[in-house]
PDB file of N, CA and C in Angstrom:
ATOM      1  N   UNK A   1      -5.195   0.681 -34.977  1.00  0.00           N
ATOM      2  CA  UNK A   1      -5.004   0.666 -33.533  1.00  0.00           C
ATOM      3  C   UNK A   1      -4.278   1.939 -33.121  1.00  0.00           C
ATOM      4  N   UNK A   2      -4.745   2.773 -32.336  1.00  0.00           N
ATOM      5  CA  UNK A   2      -4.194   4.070 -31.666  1.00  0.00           C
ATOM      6  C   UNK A   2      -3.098   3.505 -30.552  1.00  0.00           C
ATOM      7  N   UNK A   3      -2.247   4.756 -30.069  1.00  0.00           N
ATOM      8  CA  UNK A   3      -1.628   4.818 -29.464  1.00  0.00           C
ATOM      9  C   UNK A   3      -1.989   3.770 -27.807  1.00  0.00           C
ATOM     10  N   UNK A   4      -3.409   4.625 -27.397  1.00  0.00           N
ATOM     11  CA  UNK A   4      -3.799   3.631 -26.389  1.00  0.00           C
ATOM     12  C   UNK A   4      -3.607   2.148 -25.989  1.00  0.00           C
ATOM     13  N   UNK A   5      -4.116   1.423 -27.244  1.00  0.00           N
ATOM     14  CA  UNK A   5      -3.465   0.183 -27.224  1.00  0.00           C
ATOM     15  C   UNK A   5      -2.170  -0.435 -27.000  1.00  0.00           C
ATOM     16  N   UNK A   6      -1.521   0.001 -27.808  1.00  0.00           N
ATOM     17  CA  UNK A   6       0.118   0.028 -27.393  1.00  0.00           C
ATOM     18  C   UNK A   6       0.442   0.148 -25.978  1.00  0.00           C
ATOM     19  N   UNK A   7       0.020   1.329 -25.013  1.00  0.00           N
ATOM     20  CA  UNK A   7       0.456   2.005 -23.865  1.00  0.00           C
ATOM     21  C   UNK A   7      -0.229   0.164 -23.163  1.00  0.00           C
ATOM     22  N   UNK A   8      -1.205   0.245 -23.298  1.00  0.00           N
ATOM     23  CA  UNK A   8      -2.020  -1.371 -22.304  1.00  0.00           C
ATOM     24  C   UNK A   8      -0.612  -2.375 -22.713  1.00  0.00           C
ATOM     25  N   UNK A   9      -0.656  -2.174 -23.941  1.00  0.00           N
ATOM     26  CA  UNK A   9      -0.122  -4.058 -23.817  1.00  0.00           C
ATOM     27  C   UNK A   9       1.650  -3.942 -22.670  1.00  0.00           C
ATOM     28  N   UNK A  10       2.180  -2.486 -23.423  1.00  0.00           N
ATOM     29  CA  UNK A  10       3.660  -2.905 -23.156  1.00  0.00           C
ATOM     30  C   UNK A  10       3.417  -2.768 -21.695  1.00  0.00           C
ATOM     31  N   UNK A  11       2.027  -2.007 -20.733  1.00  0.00           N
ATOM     32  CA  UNK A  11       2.012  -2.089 -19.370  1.00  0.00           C
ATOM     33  C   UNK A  11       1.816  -3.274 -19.253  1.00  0.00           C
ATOM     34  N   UNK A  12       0.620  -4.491 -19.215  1.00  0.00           N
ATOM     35  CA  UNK A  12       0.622  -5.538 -19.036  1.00  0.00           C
ATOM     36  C   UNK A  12       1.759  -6.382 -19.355  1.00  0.00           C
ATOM     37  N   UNK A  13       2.358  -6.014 -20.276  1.00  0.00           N
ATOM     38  CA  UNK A  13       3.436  -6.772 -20.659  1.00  0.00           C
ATOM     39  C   UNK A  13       4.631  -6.543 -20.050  1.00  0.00           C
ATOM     40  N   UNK A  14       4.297  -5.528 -19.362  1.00  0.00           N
ATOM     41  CA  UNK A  14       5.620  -5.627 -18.073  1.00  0.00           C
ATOM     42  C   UNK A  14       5.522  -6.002 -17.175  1.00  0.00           C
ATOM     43  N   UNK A  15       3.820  -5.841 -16.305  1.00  0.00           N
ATOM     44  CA  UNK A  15       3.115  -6.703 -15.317  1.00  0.00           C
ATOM     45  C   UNK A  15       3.497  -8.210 -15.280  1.00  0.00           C
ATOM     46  N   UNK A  16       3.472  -8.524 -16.689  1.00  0.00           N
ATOM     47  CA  UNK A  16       3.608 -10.006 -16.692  1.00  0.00           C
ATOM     48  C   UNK A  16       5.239 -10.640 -16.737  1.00  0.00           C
ATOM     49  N   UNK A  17       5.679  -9.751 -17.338  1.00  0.00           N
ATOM     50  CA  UNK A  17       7.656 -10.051 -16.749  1.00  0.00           C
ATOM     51  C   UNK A  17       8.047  -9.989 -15.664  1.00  0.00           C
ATOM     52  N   UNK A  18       7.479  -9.013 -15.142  1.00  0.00           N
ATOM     53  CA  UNK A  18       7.671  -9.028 -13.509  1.00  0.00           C
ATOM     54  C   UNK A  18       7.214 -10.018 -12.804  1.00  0.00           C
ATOM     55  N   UNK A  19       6.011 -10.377 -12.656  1.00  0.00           N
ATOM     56  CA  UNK A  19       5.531 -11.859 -12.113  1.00  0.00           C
ATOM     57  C   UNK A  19       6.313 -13.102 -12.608  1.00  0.00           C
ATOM     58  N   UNK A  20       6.743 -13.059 -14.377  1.00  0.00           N
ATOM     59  CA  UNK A  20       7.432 -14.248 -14.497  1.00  0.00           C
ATOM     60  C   UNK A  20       8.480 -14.458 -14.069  1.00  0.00           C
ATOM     61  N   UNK A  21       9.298 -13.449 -13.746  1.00  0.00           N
ATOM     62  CA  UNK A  21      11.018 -13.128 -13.514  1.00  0.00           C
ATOM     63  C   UNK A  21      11.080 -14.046 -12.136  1.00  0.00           C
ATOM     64  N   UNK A  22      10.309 -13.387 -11.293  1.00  0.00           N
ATOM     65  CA  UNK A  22       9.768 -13.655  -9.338  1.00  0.00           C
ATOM     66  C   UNK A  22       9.642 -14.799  -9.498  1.00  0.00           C
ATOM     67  N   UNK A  23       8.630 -15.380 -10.051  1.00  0.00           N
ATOM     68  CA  UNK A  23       8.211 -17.041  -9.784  1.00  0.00           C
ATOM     69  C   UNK A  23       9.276 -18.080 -10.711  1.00  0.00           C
ATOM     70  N   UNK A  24      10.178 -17.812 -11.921  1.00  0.00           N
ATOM     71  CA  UNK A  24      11.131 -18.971 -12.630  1.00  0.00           C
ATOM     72  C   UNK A  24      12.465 -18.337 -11.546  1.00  0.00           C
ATOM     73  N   UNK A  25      12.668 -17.249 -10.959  1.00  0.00           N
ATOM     74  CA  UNK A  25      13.722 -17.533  -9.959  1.00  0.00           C
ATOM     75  C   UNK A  25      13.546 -18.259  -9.237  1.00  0.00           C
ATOM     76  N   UNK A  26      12.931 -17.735  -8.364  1.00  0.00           N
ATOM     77  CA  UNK A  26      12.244 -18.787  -7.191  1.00  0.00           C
ATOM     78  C   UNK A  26      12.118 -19.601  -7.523  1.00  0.00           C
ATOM     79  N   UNK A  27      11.614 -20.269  -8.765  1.00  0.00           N
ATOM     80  CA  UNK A  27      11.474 -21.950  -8.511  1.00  0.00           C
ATOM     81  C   UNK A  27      12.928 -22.665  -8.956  1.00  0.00           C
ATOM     82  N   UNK A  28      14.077 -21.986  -9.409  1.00  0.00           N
ATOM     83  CA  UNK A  28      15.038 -22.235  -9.679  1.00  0.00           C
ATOM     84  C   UNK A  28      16.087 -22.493  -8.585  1.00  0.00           C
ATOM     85  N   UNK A  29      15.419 -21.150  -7.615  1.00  0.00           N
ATOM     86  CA  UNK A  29      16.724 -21.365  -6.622  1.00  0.00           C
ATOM     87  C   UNK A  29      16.418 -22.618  -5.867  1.00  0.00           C
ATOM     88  N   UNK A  30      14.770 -22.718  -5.515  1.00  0.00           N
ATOM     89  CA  UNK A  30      14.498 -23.769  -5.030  1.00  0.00           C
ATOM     90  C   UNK A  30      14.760 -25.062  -5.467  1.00  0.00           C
ATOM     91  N   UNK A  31      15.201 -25.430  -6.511  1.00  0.00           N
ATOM     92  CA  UNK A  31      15.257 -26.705  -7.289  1.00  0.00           C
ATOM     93  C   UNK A  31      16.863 -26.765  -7.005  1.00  0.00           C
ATOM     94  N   UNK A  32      17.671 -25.837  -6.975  1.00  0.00           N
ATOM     95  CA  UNK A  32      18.844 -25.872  -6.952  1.00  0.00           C
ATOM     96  C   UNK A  32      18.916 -26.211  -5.194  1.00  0.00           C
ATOM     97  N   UNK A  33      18.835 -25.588  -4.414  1.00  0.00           N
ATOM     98  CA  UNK A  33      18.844 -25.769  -3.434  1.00  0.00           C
ATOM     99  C   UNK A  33      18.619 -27.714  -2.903  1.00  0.00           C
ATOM    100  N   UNK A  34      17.339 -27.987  -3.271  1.00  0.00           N
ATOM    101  CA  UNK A  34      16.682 -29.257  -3.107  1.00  0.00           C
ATOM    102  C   UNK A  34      17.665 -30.472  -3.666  1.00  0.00           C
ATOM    103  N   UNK A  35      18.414 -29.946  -4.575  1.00  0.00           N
ATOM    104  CA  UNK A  35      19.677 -30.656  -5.063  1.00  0.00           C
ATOM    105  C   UNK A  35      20.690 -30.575  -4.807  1.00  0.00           C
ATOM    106  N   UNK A  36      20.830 -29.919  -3.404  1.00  0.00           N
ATOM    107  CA  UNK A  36      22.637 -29.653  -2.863  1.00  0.00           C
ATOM    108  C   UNK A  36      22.192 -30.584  -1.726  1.00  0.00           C
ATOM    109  N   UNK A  37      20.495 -30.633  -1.407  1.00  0.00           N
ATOM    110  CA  UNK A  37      21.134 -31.710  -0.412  1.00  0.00           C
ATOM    111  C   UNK A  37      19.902 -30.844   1.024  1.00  0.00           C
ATOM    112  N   UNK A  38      19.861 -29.630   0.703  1.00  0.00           N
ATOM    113  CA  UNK A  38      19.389 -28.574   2.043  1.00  0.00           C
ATOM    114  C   UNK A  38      17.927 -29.315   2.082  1.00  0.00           C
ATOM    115  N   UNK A  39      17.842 -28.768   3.450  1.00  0.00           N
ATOM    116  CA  UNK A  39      16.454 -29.512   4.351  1.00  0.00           C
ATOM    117  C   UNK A  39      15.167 -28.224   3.892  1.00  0.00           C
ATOM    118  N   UNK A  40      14.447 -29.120   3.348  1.00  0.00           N
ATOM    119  CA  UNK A  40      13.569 -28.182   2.562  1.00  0.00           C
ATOM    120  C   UNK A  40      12.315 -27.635   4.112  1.00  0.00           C
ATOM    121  N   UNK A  41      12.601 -27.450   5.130  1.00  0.00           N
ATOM    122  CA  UNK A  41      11.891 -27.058   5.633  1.00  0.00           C
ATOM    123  C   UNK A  41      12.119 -25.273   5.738  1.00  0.00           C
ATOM    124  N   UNK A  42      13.553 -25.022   5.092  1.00  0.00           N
ATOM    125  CA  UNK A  42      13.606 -23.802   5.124  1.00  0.00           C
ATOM    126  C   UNK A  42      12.435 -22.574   4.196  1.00  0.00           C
ATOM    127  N   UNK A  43      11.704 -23.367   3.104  1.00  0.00           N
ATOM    128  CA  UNK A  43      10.913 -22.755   2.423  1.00  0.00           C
ATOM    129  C   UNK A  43       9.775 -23.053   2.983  1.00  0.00           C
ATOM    130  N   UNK A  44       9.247 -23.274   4.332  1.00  0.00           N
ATOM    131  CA  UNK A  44       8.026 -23.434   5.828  1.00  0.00           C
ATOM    132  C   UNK A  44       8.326 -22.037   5.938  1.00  0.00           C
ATOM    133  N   UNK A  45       8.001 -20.655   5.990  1.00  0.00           N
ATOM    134  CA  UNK A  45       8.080 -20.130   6.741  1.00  0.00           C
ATOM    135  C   UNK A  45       6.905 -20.269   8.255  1.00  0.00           C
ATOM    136  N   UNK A  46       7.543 -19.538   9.316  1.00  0.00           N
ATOM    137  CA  UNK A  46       6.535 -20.074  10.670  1.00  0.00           C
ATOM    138  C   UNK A  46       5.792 -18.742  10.434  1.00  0.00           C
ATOM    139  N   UNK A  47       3.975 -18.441  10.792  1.00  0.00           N
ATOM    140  CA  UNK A  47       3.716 -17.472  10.687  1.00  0.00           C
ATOM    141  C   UNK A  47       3.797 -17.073  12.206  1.00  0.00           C
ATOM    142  N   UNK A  48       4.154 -15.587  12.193  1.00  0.00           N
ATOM    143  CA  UNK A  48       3.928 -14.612  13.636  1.00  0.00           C
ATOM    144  C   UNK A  48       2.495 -14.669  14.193  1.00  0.00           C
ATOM    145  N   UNK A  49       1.885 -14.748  15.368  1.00  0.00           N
ATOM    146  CA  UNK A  49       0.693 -14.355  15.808  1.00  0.00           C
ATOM    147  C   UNK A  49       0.487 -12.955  14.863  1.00  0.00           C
ATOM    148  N   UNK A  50      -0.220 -12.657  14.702  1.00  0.00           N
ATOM    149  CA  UNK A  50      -0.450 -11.146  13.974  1.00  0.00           C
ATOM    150  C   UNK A  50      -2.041 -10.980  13.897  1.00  0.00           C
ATOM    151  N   UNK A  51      -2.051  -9.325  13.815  1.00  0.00           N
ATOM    152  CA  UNK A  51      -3.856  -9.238  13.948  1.00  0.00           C
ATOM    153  C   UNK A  51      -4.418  -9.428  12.589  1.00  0.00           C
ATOM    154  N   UNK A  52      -5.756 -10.133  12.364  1.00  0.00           N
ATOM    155  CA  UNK A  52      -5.941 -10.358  11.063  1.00  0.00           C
ATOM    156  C   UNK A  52      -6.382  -9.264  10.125  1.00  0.00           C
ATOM    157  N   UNK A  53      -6.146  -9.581   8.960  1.00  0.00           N
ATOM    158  CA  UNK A  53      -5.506  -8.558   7.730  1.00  0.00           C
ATOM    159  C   UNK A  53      -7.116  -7.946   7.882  1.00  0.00           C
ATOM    160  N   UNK A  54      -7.872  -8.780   7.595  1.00  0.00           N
ATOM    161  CA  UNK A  54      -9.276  -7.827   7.744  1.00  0.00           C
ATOM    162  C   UNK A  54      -9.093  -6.667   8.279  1.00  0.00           C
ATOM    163  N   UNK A  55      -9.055  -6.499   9.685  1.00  0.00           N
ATOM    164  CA  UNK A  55      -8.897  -5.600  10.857  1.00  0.00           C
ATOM    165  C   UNK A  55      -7.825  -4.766  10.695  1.00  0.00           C
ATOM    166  N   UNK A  56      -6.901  -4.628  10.002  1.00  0.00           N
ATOM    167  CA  UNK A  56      -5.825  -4.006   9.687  1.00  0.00           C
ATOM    168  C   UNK A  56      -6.686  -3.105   8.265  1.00  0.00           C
ATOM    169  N   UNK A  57      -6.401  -3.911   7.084  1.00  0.00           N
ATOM    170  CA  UNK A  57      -7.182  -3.342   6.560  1.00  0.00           C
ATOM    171  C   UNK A  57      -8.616  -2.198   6.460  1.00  0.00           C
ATOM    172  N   UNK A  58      -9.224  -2.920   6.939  1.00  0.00           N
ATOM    173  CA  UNK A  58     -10.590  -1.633   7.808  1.00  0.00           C
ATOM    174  C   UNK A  58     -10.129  -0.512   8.708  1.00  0.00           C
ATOM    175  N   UNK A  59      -9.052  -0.691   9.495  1.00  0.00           N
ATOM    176  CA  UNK A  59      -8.569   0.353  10.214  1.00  0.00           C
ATOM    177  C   UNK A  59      -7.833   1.390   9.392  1.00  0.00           C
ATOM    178  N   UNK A  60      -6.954   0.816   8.314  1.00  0.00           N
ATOM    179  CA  UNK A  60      -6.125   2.066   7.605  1.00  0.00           C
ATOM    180  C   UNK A  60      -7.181   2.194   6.607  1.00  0.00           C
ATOM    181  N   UNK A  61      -8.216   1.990   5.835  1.00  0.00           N
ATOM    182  CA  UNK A  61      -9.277   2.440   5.259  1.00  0.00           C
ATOM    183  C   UNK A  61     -10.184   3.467   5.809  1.00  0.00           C
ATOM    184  N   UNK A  62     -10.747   3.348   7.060  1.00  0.00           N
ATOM    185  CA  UNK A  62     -11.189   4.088   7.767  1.00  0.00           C
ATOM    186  C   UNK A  62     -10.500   5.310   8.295  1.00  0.00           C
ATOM    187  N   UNK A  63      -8.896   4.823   8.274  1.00  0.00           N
ATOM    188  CA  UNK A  63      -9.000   6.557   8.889  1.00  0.00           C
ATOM    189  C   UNK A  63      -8.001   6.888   8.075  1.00  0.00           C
ATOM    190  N   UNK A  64      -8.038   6.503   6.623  1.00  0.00           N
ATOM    191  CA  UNK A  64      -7.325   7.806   5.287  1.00  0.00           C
ATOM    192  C   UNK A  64      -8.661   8.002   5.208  1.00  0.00           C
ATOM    193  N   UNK A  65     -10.065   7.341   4.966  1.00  0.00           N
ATOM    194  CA  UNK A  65     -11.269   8.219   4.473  1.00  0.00           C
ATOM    195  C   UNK A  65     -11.323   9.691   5.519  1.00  0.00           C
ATOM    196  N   UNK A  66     -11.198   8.968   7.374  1.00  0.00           N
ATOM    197  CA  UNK A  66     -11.483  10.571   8.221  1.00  0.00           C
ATOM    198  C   UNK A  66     -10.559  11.431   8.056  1.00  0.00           C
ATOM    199  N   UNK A  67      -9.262  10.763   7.760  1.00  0.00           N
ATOM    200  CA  UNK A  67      -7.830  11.878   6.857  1.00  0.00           C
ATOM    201  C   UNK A  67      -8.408  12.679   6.010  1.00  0.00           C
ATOM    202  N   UNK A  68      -9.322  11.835   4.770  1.00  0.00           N
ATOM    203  CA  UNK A  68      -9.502  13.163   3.530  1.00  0.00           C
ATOM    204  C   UNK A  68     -10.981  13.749   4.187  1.00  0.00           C
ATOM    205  N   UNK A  69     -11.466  12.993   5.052  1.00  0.00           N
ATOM    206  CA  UNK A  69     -12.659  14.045   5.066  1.00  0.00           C
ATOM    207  C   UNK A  69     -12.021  15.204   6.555  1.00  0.00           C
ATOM    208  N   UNK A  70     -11.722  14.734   7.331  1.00  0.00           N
ATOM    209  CA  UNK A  70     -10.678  16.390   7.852  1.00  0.00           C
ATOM    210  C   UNK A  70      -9.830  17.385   6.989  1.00  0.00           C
ATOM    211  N   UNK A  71      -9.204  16.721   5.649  1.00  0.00           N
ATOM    212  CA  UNK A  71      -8.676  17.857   4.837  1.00  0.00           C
ATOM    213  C   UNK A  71      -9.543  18.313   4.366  1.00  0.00           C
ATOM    214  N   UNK A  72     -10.903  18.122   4.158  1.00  0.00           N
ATOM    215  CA  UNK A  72     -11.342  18.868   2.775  1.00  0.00           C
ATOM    216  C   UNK A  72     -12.176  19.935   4.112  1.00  0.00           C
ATOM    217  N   UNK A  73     -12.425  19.145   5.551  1.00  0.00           N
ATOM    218  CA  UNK A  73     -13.162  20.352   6.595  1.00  0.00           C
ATOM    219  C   UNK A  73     -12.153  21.032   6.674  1.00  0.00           C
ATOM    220  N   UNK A  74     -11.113  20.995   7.225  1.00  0.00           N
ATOM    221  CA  UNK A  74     -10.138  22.018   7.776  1.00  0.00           C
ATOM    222  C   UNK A  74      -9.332  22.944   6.398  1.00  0.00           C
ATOM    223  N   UNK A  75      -9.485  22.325   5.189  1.00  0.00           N
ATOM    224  CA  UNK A  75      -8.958  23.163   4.065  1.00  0.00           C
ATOM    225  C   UNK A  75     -10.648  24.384   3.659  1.00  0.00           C
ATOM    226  N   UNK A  76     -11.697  24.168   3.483  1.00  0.00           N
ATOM    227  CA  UNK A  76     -12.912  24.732   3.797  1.00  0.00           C
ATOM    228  C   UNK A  76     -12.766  25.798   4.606  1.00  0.00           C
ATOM    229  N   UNK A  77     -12.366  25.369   5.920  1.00  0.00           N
ATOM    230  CA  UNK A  77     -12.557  26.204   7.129  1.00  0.00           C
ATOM    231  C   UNK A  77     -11.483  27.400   6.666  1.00  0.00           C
ATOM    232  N   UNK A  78     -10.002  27.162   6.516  1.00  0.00           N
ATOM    233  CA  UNK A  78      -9.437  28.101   5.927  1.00  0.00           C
ATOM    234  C   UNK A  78      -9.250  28.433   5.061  1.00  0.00           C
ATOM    235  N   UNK A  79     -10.253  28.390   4.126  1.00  0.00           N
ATOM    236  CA  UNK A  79     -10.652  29.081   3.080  1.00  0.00           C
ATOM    237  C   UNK A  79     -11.333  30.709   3.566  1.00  0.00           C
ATOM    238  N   UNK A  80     -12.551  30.168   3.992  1.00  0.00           N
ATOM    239  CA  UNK A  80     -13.101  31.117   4.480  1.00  0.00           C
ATOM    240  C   UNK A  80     -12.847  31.543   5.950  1.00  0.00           C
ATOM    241  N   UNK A  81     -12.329  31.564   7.022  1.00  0.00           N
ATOM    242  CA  UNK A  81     -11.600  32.143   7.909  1.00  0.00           C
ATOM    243  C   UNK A  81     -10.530  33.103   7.299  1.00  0.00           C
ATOM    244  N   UNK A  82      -9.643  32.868   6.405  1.00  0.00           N
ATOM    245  CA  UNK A  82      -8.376  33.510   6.437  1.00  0.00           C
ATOM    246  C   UNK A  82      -8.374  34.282   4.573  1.00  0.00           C
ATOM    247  N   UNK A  83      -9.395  33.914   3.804  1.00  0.00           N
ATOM    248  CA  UNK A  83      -9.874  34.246   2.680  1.00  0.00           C
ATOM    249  C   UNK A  83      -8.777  33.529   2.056  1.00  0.00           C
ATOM    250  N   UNK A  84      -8.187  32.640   1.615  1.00  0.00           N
ATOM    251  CA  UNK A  84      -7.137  32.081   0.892  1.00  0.00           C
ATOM    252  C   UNK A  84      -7.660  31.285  -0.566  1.00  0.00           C
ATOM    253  N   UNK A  85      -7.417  31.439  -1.489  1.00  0.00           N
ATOM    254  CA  UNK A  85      -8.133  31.523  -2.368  1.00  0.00           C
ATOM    255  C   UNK A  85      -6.409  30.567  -3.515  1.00  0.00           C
ATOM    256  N   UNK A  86      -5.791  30.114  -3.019  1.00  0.00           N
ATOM    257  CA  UNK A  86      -4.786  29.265  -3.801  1.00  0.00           C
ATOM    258  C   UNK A  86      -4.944  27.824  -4.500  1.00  0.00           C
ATOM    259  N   UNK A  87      -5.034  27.768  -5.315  1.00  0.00           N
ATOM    260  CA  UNK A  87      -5.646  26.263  -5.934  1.00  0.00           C
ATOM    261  C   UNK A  87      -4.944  24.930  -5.100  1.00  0.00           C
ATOM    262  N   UNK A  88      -3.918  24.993  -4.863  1.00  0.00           N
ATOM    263  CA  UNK A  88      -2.863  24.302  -3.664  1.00  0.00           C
ATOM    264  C   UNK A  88      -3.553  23.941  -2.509  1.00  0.00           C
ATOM    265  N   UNK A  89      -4.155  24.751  -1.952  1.00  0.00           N
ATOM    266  CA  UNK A  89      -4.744  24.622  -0.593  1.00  0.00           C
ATOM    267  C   UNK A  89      -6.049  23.646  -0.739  1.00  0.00           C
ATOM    268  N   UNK A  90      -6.529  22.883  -1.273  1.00  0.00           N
ATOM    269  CA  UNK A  90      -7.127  21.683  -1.064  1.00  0.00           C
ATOM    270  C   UNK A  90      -6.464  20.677  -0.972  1.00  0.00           C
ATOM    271  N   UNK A  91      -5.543  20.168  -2.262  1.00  0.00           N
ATOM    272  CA  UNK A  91      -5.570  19.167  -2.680  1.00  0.00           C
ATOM    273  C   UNK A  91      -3.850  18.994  -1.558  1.00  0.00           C
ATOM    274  N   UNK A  92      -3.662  19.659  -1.428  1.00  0.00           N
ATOM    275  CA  UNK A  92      -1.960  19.932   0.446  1.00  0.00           C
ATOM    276  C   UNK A  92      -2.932  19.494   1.263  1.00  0.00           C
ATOM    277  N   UNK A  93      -4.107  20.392   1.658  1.00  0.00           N
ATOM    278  CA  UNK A  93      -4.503  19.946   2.919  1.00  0.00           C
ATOM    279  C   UNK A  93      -4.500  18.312   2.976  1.00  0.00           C
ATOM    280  N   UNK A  94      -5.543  18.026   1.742  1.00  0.00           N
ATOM    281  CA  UNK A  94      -6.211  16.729   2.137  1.00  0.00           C
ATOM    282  C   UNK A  94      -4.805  15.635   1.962  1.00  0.00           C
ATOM    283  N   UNK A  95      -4.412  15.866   1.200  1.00  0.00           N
ATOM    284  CA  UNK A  95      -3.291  14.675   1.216  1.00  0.00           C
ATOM    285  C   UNK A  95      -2.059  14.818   2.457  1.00  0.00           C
ATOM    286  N   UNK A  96      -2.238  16.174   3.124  1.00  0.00           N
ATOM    287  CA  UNK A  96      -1.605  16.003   4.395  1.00  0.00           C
ATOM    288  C   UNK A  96      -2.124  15.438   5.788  1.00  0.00           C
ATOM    289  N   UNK A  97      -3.875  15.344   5.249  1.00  0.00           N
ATOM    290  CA  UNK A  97      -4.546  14.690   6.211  1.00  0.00           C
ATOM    291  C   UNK A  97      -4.671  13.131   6.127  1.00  0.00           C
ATOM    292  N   UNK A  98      -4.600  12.614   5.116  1.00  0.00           N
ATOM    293  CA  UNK A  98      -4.590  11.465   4.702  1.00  0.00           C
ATOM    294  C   UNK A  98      -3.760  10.713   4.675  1.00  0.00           C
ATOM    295  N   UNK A  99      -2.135  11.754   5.053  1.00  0.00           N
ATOM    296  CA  UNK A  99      -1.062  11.067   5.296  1.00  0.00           C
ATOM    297  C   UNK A  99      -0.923  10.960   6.841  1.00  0.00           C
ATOM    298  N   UNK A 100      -1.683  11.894   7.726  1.00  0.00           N
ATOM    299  CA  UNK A 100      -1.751  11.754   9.153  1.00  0.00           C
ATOM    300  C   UNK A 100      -2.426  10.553   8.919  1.00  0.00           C
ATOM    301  N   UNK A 101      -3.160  10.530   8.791  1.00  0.00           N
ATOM    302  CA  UNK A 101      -4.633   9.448   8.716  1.00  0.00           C
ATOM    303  C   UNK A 101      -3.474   7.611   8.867  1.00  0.00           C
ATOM    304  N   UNK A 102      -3.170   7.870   7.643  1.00  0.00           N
ATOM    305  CA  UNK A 102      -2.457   6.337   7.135  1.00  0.00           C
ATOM    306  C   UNK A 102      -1.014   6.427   8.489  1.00  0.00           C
ATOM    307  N   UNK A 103      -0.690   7.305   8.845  1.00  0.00           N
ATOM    308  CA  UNK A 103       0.623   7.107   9.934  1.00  0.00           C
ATOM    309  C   UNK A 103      -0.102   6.614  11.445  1.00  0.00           C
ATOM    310  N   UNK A 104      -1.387   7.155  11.762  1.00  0.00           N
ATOM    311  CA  UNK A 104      -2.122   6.873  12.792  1.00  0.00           C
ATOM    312  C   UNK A 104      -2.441   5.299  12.664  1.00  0.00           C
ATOM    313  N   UNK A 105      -3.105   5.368  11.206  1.00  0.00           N
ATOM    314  CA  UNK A 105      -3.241   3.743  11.227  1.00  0.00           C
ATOM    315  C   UNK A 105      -1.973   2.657  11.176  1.00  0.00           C
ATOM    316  N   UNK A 106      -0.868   2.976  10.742  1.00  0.00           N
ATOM    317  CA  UNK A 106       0.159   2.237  10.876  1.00  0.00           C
ATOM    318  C   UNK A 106       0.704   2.292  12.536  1.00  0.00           C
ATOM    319  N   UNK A 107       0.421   3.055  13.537  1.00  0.00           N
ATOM    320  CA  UNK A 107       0.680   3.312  14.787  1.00  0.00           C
ATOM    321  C   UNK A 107      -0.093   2.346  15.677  1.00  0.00           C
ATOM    322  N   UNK A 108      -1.665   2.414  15.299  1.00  0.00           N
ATOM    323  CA  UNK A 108      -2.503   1.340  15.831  1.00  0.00           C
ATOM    324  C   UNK A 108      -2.252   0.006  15.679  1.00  0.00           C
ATOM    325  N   UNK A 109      -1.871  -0.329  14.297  1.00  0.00           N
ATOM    326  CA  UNK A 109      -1.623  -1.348  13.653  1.00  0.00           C
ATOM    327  C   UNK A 109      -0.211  -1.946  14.708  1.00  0.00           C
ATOM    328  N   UNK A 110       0.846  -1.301  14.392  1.00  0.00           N
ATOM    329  CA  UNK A 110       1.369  -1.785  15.671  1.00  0.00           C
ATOM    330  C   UNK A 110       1.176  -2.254  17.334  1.00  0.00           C
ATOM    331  N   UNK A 111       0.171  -1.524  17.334  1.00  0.00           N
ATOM    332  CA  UNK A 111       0.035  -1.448  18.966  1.00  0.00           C
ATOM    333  C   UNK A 111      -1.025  -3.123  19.257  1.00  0.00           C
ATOM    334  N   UNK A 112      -1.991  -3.725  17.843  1.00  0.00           N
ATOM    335  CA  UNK A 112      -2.476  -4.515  17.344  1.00  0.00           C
ATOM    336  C   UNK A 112      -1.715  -5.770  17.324  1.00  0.00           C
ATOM    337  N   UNK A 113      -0.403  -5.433  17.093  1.00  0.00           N
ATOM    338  CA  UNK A 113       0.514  -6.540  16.466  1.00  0.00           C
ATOM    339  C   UNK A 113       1.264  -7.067  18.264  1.00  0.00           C
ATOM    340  N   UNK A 114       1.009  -5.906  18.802  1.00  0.00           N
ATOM    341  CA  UNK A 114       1.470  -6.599  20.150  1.00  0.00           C
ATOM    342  C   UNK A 114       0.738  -7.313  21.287  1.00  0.00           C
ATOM    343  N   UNK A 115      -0.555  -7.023  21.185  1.00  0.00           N
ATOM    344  CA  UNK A 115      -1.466  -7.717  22.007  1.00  0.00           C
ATOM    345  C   UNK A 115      -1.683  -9.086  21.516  1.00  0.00           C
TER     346      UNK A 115
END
């Protein structure tokens, strides 16, 4: 067995401590709790009206894709406009477009959450 193997398990095998750690707390505090006596409606949370995840989802999908596809036009464009020839200048542009992209969609997303 190569190295590779090793690298999977101890990742999964941290994947899976982490999930176990979260869920035997939680069900601990809850059991403890349920035995002092507390009104178990506190583990109800109420949900908020909110826009559905679909629509949220599709919106910040859609515009990191027009994010990276404006970096790779506008990194293109000044390529050849300004002759810049730096290995940097793609992979800045697009991930600076893609970070506009995902802030626009978190902006909408709000404006979503209020109607």
């Amino acid at each position: 067995m190569g190295p590779e193997v090793f690298i999977l398990i101890i990742i999964f095998g941290a994947i899976f401590g982490v999930f176990y750690l979260f869920f035997s707390t939680r069900n601990k505090e809850r059991l403890a709790l349920i035995e002092k006596g507390i009104d178990a409606s506190i583990f109800m949370t109420k949900r908020q009206e909110t826009a559905p995840i679909a629509k949220v989802l599709i919106l910040n999908f859609a515009l990191l894709l027009m994010g990276i596809g404006a970096g790779i036009l506008i990194a293109l464009s000044i390529q050849h406009v300004f002759g810049v020839t730096n290995e940097a200048l793609y992979p800045g542009v697009i991930f600076l477009m893609a970070g506009t992209g995902l802030l626009t969609g978190f902006k909408m997303t709000e404006r979503l959450d209020k109607e």
